[in-house]
Protein backbone atom coordinates (compact mmCIF):
# COMPACT_ATOMS: atom_id res chain seq x y z
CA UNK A 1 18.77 -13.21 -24.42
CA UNK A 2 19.68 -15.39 -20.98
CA UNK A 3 23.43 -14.97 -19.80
CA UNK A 4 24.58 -17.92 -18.42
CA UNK A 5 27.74 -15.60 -16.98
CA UNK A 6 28.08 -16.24 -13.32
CA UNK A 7 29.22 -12.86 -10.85
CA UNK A 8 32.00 -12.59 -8.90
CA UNK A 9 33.24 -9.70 -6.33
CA UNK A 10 36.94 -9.12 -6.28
CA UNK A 11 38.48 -8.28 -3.33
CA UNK A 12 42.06 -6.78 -3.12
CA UNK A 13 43.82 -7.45 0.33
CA UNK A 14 47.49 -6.18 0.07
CA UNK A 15 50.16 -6.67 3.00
CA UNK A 16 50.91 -3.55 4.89
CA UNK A 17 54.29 -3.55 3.43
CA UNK A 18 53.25 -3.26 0.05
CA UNK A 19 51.47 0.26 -0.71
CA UNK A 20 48.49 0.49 -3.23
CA UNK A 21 48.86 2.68 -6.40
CA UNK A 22 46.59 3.84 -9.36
CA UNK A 23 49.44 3.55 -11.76
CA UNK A 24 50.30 -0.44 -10.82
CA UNK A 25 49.52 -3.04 -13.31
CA UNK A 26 47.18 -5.85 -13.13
CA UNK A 27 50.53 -8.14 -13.17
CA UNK A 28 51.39 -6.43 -10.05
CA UNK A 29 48.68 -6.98 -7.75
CA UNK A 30 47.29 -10.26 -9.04
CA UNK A 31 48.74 -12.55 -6.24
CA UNK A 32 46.50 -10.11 -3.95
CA UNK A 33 43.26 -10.49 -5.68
CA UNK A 34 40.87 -13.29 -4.11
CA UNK A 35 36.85 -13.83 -6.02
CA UNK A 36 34.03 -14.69 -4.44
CA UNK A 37 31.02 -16.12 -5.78
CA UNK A 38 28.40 -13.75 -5.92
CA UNK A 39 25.45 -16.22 -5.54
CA UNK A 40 23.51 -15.30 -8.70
CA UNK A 41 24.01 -14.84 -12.36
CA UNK A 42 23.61 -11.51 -14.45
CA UNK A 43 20.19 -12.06 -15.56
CA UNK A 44 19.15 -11.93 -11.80
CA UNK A 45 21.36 -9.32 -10.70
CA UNK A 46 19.98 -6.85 -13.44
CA UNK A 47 16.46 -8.26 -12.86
CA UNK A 48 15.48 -5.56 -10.45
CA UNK A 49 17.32 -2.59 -12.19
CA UNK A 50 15.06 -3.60 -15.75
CA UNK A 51 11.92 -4.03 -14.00
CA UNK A 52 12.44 -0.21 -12.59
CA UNK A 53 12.86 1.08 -15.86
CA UNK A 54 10.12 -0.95 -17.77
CA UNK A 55 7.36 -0.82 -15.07
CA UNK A 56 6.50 -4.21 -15.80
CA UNK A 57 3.93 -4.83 -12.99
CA UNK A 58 3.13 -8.31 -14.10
CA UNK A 59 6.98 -9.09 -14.20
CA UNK A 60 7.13 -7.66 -10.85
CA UNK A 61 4.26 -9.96 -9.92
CA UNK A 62 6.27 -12.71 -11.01
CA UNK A 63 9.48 -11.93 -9.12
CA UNK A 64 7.59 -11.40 -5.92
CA UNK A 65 5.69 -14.57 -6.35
CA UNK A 66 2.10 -13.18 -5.80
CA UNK A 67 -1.14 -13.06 -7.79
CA UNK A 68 -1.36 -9.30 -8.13
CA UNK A 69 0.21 -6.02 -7.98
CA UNK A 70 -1.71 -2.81 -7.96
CA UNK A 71 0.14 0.33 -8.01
CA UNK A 72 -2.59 2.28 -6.67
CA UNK A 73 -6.36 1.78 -6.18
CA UNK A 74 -10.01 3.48 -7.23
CA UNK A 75 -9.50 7.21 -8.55
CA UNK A 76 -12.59 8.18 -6.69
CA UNK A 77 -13.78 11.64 -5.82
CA UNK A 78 -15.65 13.05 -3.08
CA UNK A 79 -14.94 10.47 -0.64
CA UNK A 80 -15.10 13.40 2.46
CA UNK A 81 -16.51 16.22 0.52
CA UNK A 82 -14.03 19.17 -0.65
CA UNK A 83 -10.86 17.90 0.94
CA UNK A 84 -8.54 19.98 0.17
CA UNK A 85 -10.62 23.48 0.51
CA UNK A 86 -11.66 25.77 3.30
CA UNK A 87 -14.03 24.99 5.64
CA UNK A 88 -16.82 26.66 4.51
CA UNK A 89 -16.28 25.48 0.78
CA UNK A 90 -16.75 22.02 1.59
CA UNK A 91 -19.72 19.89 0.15
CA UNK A 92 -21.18 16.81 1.32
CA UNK A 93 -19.01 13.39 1.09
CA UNK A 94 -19.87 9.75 -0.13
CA UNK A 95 -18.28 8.48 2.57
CA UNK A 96 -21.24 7.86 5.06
CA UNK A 97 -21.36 8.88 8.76
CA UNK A 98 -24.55 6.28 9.16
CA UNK A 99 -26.71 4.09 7.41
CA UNK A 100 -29.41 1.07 7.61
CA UNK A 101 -31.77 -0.68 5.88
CA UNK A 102 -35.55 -0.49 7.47
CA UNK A 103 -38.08 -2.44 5.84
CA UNK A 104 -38.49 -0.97 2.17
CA UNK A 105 -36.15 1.71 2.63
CA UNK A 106 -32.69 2.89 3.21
CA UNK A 107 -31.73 5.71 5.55
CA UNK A 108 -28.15 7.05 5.35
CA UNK A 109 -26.53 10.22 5.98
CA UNK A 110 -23.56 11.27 3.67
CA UNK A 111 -20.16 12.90 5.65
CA UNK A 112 -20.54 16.62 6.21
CA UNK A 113 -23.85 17.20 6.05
CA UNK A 114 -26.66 17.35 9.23
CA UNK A 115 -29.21 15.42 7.82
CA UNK A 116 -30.94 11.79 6.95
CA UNK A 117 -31.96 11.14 3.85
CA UNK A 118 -34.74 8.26 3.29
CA UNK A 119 -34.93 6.49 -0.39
CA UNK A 120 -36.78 3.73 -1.53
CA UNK A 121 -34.46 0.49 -1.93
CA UNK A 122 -36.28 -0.32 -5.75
CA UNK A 123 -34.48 3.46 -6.13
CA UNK A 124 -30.81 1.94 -5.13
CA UNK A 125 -31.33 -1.02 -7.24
CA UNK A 126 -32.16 0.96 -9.84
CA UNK A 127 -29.46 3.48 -10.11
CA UNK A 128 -27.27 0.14 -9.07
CA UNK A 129 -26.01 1.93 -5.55
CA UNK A 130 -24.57 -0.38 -3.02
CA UNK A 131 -22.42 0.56 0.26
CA UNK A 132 -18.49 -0.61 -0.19
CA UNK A 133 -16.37 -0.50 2.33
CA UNK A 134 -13.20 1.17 1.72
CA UNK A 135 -9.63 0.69 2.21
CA UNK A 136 -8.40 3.97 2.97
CA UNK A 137 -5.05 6.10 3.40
CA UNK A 138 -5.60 7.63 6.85
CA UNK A 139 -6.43 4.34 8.14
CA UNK A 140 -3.53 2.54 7.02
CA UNK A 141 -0.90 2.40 10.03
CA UNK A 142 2.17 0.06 10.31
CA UNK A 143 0.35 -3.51 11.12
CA UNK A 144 -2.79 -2.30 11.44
CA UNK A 145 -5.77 -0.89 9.04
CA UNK A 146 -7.69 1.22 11.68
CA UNK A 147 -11.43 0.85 9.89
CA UNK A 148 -12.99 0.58 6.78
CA UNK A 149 -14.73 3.30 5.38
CA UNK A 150 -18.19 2.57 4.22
CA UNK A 151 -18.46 4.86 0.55
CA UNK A 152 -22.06 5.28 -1.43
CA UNK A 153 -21.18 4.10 -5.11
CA UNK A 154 -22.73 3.18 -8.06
CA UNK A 155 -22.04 -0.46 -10.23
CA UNK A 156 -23.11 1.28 -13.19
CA UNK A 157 -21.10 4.05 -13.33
CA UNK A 158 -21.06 8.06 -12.26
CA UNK A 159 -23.58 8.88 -13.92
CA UNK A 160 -26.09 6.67 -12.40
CA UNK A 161 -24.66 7.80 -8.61
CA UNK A 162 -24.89 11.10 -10.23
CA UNK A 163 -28.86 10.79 -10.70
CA UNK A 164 -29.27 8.60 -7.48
CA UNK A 165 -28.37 11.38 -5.33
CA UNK A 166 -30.47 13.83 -7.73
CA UNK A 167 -33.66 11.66 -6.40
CA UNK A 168 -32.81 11.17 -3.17
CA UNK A 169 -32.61 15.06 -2.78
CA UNK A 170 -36.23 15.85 -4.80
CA UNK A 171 -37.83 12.72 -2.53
CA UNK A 172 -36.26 14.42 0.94
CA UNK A 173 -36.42 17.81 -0.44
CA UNK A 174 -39.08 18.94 2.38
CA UNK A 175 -36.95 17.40 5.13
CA UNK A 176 -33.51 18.44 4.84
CA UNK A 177 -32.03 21.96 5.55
CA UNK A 178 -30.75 24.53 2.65
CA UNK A 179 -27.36 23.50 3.88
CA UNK A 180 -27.61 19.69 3.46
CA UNK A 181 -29.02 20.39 0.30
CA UNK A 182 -26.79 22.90 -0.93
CA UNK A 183 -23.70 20.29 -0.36
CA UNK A 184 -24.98 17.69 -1.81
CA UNK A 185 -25.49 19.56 -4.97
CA UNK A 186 -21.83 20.52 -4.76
CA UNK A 187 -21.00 16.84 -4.19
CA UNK A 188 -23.03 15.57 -7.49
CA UNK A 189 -20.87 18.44 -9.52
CA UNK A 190 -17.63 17.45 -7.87
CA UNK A 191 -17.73 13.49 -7.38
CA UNK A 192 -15.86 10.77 -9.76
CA UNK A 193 -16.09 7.27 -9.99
CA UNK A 194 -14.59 4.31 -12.31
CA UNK A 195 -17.32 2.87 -14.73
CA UNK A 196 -16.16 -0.75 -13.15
CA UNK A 197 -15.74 -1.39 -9.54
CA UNK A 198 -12.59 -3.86 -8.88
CA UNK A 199 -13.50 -5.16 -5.45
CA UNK A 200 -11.08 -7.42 -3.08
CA UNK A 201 -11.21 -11.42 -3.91
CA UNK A 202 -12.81 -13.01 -0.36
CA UNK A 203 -10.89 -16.12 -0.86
CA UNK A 204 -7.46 -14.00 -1.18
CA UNK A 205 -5.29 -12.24 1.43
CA UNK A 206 -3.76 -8.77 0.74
CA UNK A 207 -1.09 -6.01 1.70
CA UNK A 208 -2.34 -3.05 1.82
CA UNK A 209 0.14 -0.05 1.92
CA UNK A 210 0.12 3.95 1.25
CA UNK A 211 1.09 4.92 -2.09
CA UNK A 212 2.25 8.27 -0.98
CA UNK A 213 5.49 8.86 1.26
CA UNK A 214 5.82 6.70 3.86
CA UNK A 215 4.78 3.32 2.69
CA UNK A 216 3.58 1.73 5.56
CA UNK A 217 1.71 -1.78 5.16
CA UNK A 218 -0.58 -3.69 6.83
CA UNK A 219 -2.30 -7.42 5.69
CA UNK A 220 -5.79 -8.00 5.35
CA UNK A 221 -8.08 -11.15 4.75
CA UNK A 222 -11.46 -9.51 3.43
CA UNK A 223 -14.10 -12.15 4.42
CA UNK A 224 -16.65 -10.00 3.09
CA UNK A 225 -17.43 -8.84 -0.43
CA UNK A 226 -17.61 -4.85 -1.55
CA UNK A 227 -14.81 -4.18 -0.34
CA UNK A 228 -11.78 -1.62 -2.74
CA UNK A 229 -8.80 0.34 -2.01
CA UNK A 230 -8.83 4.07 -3.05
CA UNK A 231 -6.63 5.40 -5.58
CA UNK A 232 -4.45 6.49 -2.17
CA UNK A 233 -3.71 3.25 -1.34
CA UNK A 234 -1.97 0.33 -3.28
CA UNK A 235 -2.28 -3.33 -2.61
CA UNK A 236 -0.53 -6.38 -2.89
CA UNK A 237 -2.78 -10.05 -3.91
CA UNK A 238 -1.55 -12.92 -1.93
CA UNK A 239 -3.03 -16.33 -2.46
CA UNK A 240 -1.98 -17.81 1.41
CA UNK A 241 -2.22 -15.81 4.49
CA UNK A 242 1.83 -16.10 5.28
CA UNK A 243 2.76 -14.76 2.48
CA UNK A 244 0.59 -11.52 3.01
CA UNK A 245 2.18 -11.45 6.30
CA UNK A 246 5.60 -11.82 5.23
CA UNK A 247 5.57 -8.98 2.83
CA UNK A 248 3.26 -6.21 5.15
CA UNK A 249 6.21 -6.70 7.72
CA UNK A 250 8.84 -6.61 5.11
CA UNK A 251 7.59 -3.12 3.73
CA UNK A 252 7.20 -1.67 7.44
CA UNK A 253 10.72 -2.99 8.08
CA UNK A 254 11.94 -0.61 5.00
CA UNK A 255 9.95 2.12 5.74
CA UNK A 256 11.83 1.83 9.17
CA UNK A 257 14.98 1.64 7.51
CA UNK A 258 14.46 5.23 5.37
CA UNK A 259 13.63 6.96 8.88
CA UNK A 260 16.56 5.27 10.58
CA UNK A 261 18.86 6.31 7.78
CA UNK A 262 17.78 9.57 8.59
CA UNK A 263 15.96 9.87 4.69
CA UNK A 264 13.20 11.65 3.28
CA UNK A 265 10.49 9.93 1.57
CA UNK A 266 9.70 10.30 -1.61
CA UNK A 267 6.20 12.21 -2.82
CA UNK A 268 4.52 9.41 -4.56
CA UNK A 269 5.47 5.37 -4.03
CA UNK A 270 3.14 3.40 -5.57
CA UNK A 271 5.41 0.09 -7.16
CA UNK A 272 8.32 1.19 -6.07
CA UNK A 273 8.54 -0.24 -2.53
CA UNK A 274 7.62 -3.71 -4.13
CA UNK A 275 11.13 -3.09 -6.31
CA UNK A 276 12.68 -1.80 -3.51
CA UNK A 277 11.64 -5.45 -1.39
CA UNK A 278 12.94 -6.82 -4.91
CA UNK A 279 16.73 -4.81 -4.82
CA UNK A 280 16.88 -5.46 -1.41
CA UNK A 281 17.47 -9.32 -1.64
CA UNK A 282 13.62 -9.88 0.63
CA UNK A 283 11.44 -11.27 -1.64
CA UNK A 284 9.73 -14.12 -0.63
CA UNK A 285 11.53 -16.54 -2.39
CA UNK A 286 14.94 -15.30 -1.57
CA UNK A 287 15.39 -16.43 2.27
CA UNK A 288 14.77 -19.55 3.39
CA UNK A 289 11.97 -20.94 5.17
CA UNK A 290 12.89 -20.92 8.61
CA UNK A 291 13.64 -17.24 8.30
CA UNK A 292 10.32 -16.56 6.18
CA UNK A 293 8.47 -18.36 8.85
CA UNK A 294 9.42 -16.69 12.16
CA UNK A 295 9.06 -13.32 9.79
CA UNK A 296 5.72 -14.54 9.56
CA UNK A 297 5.16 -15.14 13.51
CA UNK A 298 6.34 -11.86 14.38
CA UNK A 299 4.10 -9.83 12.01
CA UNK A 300 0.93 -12.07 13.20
CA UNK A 301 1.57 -11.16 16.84
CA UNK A 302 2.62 -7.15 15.60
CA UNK A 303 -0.82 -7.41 13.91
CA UNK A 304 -2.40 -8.10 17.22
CA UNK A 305 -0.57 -5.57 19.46
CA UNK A 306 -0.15 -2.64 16.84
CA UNK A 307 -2.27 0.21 18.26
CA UNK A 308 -5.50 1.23 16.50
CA UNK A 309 -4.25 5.33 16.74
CA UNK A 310 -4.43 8.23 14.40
CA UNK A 311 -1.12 9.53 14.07
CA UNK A 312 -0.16 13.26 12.83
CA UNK A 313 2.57 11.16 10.40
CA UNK A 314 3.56 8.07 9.85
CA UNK A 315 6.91 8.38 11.45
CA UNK A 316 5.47 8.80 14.54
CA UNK A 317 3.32 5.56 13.84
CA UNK A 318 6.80 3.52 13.12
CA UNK A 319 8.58 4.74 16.00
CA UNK A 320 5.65 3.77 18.40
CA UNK A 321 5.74 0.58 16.60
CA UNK A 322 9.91 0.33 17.13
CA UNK A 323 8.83 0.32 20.84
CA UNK A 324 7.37 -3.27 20.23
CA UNK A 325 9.64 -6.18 20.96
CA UNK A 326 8.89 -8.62 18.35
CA UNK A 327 9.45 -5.28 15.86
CA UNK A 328 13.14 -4.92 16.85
CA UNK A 329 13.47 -8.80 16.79
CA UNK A 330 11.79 -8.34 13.13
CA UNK A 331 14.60 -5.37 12.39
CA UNK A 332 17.30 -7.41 13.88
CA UNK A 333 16.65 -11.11 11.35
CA UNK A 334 16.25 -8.74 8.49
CA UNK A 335 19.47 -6.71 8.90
CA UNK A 336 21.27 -9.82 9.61
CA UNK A 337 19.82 -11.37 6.21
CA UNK A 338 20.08 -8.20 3.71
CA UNK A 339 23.38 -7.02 2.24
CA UNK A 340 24.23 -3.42 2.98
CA UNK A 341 24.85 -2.23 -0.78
CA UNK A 342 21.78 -3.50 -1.79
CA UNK A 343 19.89 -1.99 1.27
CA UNK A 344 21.43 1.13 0.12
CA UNK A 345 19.98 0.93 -3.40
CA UNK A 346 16.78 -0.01 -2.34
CA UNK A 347 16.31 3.16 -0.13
CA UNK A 348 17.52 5.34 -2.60
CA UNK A 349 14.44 3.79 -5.08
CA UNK A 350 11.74 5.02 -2.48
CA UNK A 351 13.36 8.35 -0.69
């Protein structure tokens, strides 16, 4: 159903002479009432409200004018070997400290483990392995995605990876230490992997942001193929650079706002700081051009000059970047461009 009903806020401004009651009748105060458009009509105003309680990501998509929303990237397991256990628990990673191709072969050398391990390249092609470089959480700082991780994964699912690294251990098996061997084993009964591999579109720009707490965003233009987002990360398709610009600098601008406002984050993010760009009145096309475009300017040059730093927490991270000019310039055109109520309910959506 589409309301045609237009919104209005009432105001009521009474003379100091005449005092304000509960029990006085509408007939009473009406000369002091005074409406005021409200700009939009109800179907917009509840727009952001239903698409928090549906989940509609493709309605989302819509609102925000971009190609593609993605709550959250690759569920993939493994990537540093035994994350979250003690030291001495810990088995080898796919994420890979160093690898080449020489001649016939590859060489590479999986994350926590001491040594090389040599394979045939028919053996890769096989088992369908290539090296993808991966978007990853602790690399993601406010305007700036410190590196890529390069991951070992398989295009035709776990369980080819699975037997890839079965091979590679009985071909190196006289060259590698009880250690390396023993972790790898550990990594083949621990690792995960989709059965399809979604990589990044070359000829599309993206916002990349942390699904987890503190939301912070940067843009990215992946010129290269193979490369994904892990299941830590969400991600944001754009199909022109200045849009992927405008919306990295609006996320880091709210993720300012929570600290500022003294807030705590929430656990887990994913959509929500796209609804909360939504309630807040900043998608893209909600403000006009001029203000989109110097929005734009700013986050190119904070893209530049954002330090390439590993930070303990990501409030840290935005209060280093606060220290940046063109960052309080940013803060100042937004604040000047977002009503406060709605700021409010966007805030309380993501902490």
């Amino acid at each position: 159903m589409i309301w045609e009903t237009e919104l209005y806020v009432v105001k009521l401004s009474m003379p100091e002479e005449v005092r304000y009651s509960k029990d006085m009748r509408l007939n009473e105060v009406k000369e002091f009432l005074s409406t005021i458009h409200y700009g939009m009509n109800y179907d917009k105003y509840i727009e952001p409200g239903l698409l928090y309680f549906t989940e509609d990501i493709n309605k989302l998509r819509d609102n925000l004018g971009v190609d593609k929303v993605a709550p959250m990237g690759l569920y993939i397991r493994g990537v540093y070997g035994g994350e979250e256990r003690g030291e001495e628990e810990k088995y080898a990673g796919l994420a890979l400290e160093q690898y080449h191709m020489d001649g016939a072969v590859f060489r590479f050398k999986l994350s926590n483990t001491r040594d090389e391990l040599i394979v045939p390249l028919e053996l890769m092609r096989k088992y369908g392995i290539d090296v993808y470089k991966m978007v990853y959480v602790g690399e993601i700082n406010p305007f700036r995605l410190n590196r890529y991780l390069d991951v070992l994964l398989s295009r035709k699912g776990e369980d080819n990876l699975k037997q890839f690294l079965r091979e590679a251990l009985k071909i190196n098996k006289r060259n590698v230490s009880e250690d390396t061997q023993r972790k790898i084993e550990g990594l083949i009964d621990e690792l995960k992997q989709p059965s399809t591999i979604t990589t990044f579109n070359t000829s599309k720009y993206y916002v990349v942001y942390r699904c987890d707490r503190a939301f912070t965003a940067c843009m990215i233009s992946p010129k290269e193929g193979n490369i994904i987002a892990a299941s830590n990360v969400s991600y944001v398709e754009c199909s022109n650079a200045d849009m992927a610009y405008y919306y990295s600098a609006v996320l880091n601008y709210l993720a300012f706002k929570v600290i500022e406002h003294r807030r705590t984050f929430n656990r887990h993010q994913y959509a929500r700081p796209l609804l909360a760009v939504l309630i807040a009145g900043l998608s893209w096309g909600s403000l006009d051009e001029e203000t989109r475009m110097r929005i734009v300017k700013l986050s190119k040059v904070l893209h530049d000059k954002a330090p390439q730093r590993n930070y303990v927490n990501q409030r840290m991270a935005l209060i280093d970047i606060s220290l940046f000019s063109e960052f309080n310039e940013l803060v100042h055109i937004l604040d000047s461009k977002v009503d406060i109520e709605r700021l409010e309910k966007a805030l309380k959506l993501v902490s």
